[in-house]
Each structure stands twice: as C-alpha cells, then as structure tokens.
C-alpha atoms as a PDB file:
ATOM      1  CA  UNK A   1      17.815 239.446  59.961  1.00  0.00           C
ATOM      2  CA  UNK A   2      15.514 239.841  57.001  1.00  0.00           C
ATOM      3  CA  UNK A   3      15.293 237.814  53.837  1.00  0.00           C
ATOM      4  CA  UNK A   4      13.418 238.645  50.848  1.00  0.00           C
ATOM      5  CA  UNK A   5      12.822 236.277  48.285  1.00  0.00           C
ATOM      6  CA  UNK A   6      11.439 236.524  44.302  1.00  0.00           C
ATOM      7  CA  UNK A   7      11.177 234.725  41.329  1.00  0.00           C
ATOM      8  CA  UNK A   8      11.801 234.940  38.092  1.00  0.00           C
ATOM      9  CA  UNK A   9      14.294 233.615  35.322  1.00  0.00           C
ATOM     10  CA  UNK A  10      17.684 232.443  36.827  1.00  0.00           C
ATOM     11  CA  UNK A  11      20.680 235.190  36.962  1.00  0.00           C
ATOM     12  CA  UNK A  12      24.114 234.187  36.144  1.00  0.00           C
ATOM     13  CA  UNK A  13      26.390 233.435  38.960  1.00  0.00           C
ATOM     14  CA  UNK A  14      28.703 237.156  37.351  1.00  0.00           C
ATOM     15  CA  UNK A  15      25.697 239.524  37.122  1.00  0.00           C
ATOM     16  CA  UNK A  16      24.569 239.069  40.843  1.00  0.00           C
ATOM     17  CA  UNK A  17      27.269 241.345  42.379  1.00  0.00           C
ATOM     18  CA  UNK A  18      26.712 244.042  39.362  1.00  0.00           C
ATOM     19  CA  UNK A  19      22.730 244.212  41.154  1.00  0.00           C
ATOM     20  CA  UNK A  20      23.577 246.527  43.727  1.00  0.00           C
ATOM     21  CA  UNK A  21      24.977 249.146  41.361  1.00  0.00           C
ATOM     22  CA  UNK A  22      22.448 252.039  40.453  1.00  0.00           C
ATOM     23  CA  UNK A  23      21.034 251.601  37.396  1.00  0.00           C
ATOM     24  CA  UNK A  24      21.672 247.880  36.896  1.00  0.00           C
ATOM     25  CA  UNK A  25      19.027 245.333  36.393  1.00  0.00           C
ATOM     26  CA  UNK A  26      19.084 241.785  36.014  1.00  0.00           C
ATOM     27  CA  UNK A  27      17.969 239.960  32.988  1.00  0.00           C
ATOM     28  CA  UNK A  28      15.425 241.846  30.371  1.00  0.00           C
ATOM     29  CA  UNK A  29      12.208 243.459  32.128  1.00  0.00           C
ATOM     30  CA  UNK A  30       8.674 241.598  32.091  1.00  0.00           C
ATOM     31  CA  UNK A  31       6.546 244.633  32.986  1.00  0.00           C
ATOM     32  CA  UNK A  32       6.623 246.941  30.040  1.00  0.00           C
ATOM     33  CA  UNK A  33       4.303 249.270  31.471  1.00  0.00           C
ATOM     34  CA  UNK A  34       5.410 253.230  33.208  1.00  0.00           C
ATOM     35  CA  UNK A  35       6.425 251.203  36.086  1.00  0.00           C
ATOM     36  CA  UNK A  36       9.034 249.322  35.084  1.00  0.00           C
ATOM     37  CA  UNK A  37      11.609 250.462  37.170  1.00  0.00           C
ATOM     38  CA  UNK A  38      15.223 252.126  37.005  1.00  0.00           C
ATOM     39  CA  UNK A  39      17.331 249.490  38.526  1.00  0.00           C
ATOM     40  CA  UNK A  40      17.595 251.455  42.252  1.00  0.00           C
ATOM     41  CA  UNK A  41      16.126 249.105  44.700  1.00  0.00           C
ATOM     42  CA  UNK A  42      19.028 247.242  45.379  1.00  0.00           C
ATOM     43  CA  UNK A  43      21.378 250.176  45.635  1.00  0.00           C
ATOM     44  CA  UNK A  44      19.387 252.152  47.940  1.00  0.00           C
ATOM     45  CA  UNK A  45      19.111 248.978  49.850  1.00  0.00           C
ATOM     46  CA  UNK A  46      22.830 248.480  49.695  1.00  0.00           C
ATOM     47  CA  UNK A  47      23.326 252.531  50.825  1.00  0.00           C
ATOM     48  CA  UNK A  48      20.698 252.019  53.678  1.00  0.00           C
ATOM     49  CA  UNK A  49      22.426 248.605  55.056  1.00  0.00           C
ATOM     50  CA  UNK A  50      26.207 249.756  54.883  1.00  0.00           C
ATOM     51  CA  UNK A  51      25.012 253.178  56.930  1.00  0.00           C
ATOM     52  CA  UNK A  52      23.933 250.641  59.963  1.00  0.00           C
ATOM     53  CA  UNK A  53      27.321 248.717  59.731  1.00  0.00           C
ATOM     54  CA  UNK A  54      24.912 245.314  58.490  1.00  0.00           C
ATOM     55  CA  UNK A  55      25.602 242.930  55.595  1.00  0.00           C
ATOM     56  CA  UNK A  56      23.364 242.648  52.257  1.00  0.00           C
ATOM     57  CA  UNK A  57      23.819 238.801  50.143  1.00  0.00           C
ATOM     58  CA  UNK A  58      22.259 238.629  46.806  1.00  0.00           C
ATOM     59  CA  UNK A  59      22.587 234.705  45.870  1.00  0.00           C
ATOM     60  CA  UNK A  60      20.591 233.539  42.829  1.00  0.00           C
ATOM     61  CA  UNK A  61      17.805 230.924  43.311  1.00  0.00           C
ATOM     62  CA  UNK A  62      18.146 227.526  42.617  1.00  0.00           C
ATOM     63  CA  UNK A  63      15.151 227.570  40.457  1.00  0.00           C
ATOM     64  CA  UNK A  64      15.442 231.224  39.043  1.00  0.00           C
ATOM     65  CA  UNK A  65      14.866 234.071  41.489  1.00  0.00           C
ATOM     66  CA  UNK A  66      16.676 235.856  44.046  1.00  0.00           C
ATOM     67  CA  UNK A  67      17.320 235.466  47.223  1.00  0.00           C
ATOM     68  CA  UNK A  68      18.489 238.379  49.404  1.00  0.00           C
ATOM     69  CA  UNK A  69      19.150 238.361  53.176  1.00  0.00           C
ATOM     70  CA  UNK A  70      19.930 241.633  54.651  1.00  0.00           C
ATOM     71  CA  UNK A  71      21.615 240.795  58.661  1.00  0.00           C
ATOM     72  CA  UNK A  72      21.842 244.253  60.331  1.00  0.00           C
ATOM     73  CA  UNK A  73      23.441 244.530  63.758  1.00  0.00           C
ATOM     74  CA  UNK A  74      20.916 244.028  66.909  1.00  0.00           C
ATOM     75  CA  UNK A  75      21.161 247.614  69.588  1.00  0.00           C
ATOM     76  CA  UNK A  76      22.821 246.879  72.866  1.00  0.00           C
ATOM     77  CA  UNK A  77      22.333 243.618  73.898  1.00  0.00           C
ATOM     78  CA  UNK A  78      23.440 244.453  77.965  1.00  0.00           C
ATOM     79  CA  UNK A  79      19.884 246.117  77.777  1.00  0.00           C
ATOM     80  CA  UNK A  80      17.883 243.001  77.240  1.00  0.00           C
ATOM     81  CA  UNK A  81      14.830 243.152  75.410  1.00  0.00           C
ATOM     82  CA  UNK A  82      12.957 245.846  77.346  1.00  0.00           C
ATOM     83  CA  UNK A  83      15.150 248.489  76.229  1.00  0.00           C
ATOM     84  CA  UNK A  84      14.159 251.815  76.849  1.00  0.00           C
ATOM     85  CA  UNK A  85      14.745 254.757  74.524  1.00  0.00           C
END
C-alpha cells in the first residue's frame, strides 16, 4: 500500500471521481507558469494500478487536499519474504 497526500483548496465530494479522467483537473490551477500541467497524473496512475489488478481511492481532505491510497496486490505470499526471481 501507498498513500500520497497534498494540499490545497477542498474538492467537492462530485468532482473527485471525474480526477482520474485524462484531462480533468480539480479546482482552478495555482501555478501559472509552462508547467502547469494537463490533468494526466491521475489517469496514468489509474491505467498503471488497474494493469496490476490493485485499487486507486481519491477521498478529499478534511481540510482541503487530497488524499489518495493506491493498495496493489502483494506477489506470492507461499514464497515468504525471501523470494527469489
């Protein structure tokens, strides 16, 4: 499991789910500069985590912010930790 946390101003409860679309982004940008990004994170996250059969949540911060954890399924367990490849 992973979790990756930000801030920033709160997100309504209905745009959250719309995140992991390509091209979406949350409420209006701060950074104004060439880097301001296309809205593609979160999809290409979402692409990457479905391929490996794991689970992406996007659930908005109390305080503003979101809060993602990303679970992706552990390798075969019968091998223990000293698996070998």
């Amino acid at each position: 499991m992973l979790r990756v946390e930000n801030t920033g101003r709160r997100l309504p409860p209905d745009l959250v789910p719309n995140l992991i679309e390509p091209f979406q982004r949350g409420t209006a940008r701060v950074r104004t500069d060439e880097h301001a990004g296309a809205g593609l994170g979160l999809a290409i996250v979402h692409s990457i985590v479905r391929a490996h059969d794991g689970t992406l949540d996007l659930v908005p911060g109390p305080a503003g912010g979101l809060l993602v954890p990303v679970r992706l399924p552990g390798a075969c367990r019968a091998a223990g930790p000293h698996m070998s490849r």
